[in-house]
Protein backbone atom coordinates (compact mmCIF):
# COMPACT_ATOMS: atom_id res chain seq x y z
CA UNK A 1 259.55 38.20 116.54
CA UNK A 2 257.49 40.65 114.12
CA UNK A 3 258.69 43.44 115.97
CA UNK A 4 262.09 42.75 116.43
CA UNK A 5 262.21 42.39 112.15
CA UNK A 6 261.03 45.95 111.94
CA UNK A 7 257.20 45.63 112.36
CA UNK A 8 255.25 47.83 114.96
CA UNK A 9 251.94 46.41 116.43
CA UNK A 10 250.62 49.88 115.09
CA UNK A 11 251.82 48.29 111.26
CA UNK A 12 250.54 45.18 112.12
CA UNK A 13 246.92 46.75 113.16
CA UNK A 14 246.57 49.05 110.36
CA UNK A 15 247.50 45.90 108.13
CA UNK A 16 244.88 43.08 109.62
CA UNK A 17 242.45 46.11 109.64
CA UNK A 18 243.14 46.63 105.82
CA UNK A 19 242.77 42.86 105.45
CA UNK A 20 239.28 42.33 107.13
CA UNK A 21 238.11 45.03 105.40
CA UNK A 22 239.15 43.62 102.36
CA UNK A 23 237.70 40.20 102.98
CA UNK A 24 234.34 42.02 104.17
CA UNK A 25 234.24 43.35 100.79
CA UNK A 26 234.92 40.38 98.77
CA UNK A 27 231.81 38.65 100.65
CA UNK A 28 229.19 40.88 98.71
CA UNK A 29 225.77 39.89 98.15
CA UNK A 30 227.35 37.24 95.40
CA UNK A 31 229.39 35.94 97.49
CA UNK A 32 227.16 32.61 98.11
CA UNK A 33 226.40 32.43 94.41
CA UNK A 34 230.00 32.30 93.42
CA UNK A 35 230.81 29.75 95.94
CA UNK A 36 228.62 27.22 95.04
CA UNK A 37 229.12 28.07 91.26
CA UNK A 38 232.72 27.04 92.02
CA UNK A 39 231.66 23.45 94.48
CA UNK A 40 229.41 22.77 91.02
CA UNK A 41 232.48 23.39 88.76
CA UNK A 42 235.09 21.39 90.88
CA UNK A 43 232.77 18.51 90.29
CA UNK A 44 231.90 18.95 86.88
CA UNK A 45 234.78 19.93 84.90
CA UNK A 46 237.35 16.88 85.19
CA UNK A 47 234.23 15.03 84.07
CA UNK A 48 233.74 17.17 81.66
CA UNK A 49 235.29 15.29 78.34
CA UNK A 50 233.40 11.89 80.23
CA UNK A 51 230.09 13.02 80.30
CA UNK A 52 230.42 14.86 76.99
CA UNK A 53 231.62 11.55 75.19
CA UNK A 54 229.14 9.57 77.09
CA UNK A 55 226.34 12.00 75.93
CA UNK A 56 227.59 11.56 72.31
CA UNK A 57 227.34 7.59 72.13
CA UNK A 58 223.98 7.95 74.08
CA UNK A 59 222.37 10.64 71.32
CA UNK A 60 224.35 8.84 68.56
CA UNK A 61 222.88 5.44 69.79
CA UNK A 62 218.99 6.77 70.20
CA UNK A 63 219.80 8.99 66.81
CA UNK A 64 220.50 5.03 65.08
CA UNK A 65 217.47 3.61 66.86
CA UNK A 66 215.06 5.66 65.68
């Protein structure tokens, strides 16, 4: 189908080798830092404004108590 649209398998190669080499890069030495960085935000942040007010009636109520 690919190479009836124009598209060699010489293209396609030269264009999944540019790819893995891309990806290769993009999993540096960071790369497991970063992902669980993002797993910690994705659980945190629509939360956020929740555990924030929470946190403010908590203080404010232990601020009154003393």
């Amino acid at each position: 189908m690919l190479a009836s649209a124009g598209f060699s398998s010489n293209d396609q190669s030269k264009a999944l080798q540019r790819h893995l080499i891309q990806c290769a890069k993009a999993r540096g030495r960071w790369f497991s830092v970063a992902l669980m960085a993002e797993r910690v935000q994705d659980v945190v942040l629509p939360r956020l404004a929740t555990t924030a007010a929470l946190g403010a009636i908590t203080l404010g109520l232990f601020a009154h108590w003393l």
